[in-house]
Protein backbone atom coordinates (compact mmCIF):
# COMPACT_ATOMS: atom_id res chain seq x y z
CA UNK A 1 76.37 155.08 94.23
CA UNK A 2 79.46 153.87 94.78
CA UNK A 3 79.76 150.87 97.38
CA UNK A 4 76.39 150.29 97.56
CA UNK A 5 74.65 146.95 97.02
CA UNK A 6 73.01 147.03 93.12
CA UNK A 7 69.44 145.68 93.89
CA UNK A 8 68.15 143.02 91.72
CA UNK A 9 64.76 143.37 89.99
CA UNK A 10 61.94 141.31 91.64
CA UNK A 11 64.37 140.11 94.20
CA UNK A 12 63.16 142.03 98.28
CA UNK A 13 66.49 143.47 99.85
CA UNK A 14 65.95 141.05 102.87
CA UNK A 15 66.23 137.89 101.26
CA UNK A 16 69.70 138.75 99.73
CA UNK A 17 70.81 137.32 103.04
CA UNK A 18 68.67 134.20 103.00
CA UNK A 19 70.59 131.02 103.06
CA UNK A 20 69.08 129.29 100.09
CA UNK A 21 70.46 126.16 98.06
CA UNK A 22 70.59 125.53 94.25
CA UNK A 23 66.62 124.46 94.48
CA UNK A 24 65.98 127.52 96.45
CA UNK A 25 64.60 125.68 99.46
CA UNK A 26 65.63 127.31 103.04
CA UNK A 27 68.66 125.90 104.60
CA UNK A 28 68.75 125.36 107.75
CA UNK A 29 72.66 124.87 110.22
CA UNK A 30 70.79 124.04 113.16
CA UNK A 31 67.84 122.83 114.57
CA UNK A 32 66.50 126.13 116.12
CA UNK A 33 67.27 128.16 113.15
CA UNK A 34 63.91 126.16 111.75
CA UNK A 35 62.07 126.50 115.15
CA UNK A 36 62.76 130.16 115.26
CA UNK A 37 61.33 130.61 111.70
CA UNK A 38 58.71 128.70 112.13
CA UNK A 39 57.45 130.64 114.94
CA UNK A 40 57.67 133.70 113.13
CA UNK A 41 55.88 132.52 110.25
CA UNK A 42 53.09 130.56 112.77
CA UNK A 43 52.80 133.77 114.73
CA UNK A 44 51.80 135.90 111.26
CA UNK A 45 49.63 133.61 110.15
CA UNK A 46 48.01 133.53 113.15
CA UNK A 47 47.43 137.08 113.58
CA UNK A 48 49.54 138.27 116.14
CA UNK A 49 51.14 140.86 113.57
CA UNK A 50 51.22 141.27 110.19
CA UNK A 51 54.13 140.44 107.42
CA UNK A 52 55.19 143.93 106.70
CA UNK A 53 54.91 144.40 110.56
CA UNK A 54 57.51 141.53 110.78
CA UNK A 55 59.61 142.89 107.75
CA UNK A 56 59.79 146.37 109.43
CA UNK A 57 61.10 144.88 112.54
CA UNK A 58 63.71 142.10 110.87
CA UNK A 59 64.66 145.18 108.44
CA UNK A 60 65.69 147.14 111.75
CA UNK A 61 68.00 144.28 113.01
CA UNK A 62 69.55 143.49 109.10
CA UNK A 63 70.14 147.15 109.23
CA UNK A 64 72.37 146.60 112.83
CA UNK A 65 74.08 143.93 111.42
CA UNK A 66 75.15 145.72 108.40
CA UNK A 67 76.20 148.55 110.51
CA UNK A 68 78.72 146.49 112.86
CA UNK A 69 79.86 144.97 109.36
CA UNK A 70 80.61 148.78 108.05
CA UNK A 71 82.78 149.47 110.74
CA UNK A 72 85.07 146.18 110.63
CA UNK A 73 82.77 144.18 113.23
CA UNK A 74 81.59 141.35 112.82
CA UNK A 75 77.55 140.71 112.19
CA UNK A 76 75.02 138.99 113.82
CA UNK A 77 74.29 135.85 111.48
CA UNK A 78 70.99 135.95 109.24
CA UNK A 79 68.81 133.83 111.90
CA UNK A 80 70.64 135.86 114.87
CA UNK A 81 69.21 138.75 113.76
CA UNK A 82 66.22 136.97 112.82
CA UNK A 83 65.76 135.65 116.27
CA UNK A 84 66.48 139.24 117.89
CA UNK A 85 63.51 140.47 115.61
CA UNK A 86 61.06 137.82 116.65
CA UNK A 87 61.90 138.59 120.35
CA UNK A 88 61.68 142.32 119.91
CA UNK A 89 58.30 141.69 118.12
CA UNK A 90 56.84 139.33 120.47
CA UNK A 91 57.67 141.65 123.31
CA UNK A 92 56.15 144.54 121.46
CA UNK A 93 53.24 143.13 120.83
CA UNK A 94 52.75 141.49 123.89
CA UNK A 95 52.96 137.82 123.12
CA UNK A 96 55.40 137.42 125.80
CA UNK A 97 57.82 139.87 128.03
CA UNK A 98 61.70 140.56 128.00
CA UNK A 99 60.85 138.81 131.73
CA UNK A 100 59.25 136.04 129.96
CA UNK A 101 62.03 135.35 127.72
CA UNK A 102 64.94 136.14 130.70
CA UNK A 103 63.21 133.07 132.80
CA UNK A 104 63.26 130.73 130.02
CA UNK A 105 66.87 131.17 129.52
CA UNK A 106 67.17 130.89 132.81
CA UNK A 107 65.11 127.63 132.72
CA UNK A 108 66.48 126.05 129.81
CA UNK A 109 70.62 126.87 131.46
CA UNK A 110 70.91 129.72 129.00
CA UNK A 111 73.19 132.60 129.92
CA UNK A 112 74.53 135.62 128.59
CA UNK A 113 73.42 136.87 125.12
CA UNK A 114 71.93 133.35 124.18
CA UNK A 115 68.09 133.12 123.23
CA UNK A 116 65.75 130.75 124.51
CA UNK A 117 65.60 128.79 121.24
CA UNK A 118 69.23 127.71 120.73
C-alpha cells in the first residue's frame, strides 16, 4: 500500500515512535517525561489495568497524533500523547478524576492544555 509505514518483523507498531539511543535504553528530554512513564508502568504492575489495556488506550492517542500529522498539523510529541493516555486511563478506571487532575494543575500554577506532570 502505497504511503503506508512497512512494519518491521518482531518490532510492535508503538515503539516505532520510542525515543531510543544506539544502546536502546529510553531517552528521556525532560524530567517528567520519566515520571510520566514511570507511573504508567508502576500503575500496570500494580494492577490498576493491564498492558494491552494501556496499549489500547496509548494506540488511540498515537493514532490522533498521526491524524493531525496527515493533514499538515503538527503532532502531539511521543510522551504528549503518552501523558494524554495515562490521564484518559487513570480517569477511566477511576484512579483519579478529570476534577482530580484540573485541581492539580491548578495547584501546581498549570494552565491551559498543560498536564499536571510537566
Amino acid at each position: 500500500m502505497a504511503g503506508a509505514t512497512e512494519q518491521k518483523p518482531g518490532i510492535p507498531l508503538l515503539a516505532k515512535a520510542l525515543p531510543l539511543v544506539a544502546d536502546a535504553d529510553i531517552t528521556f528530554a525532560e524530567p517528567w517525561e520519566a515520571k510520566a512513564f514511570a507511573i504508567v508502568v508502576k500503575l500496570a504492575d500494580a494492577g490498576h489495568f493491564t498492558w494491552p489495556e494501556w496499549v489500547e488506550c496509548f494506540s488511540k492517542e498515537v493514532a490522533a497524533a498521526t491524524a493531525v500529522e496527515a493533514v499538515g498539523g503538527l503532532p502531539k510529541t511521543y510522551y504528549e500523547q503518552w501523558l494524554d493516555a495515562a490521564e484518559r486511563i487513570m480517569i477511566e478506571k477511576g484512579i483519579t478524576s478529570r476534577e482530580q487532575l484540573v485541581a492539580r494543575r491548578f495547584a501546581l500554577g498549570v494552565t491551559g492544555p498543560g498536564h499536571v506532570l510537566k
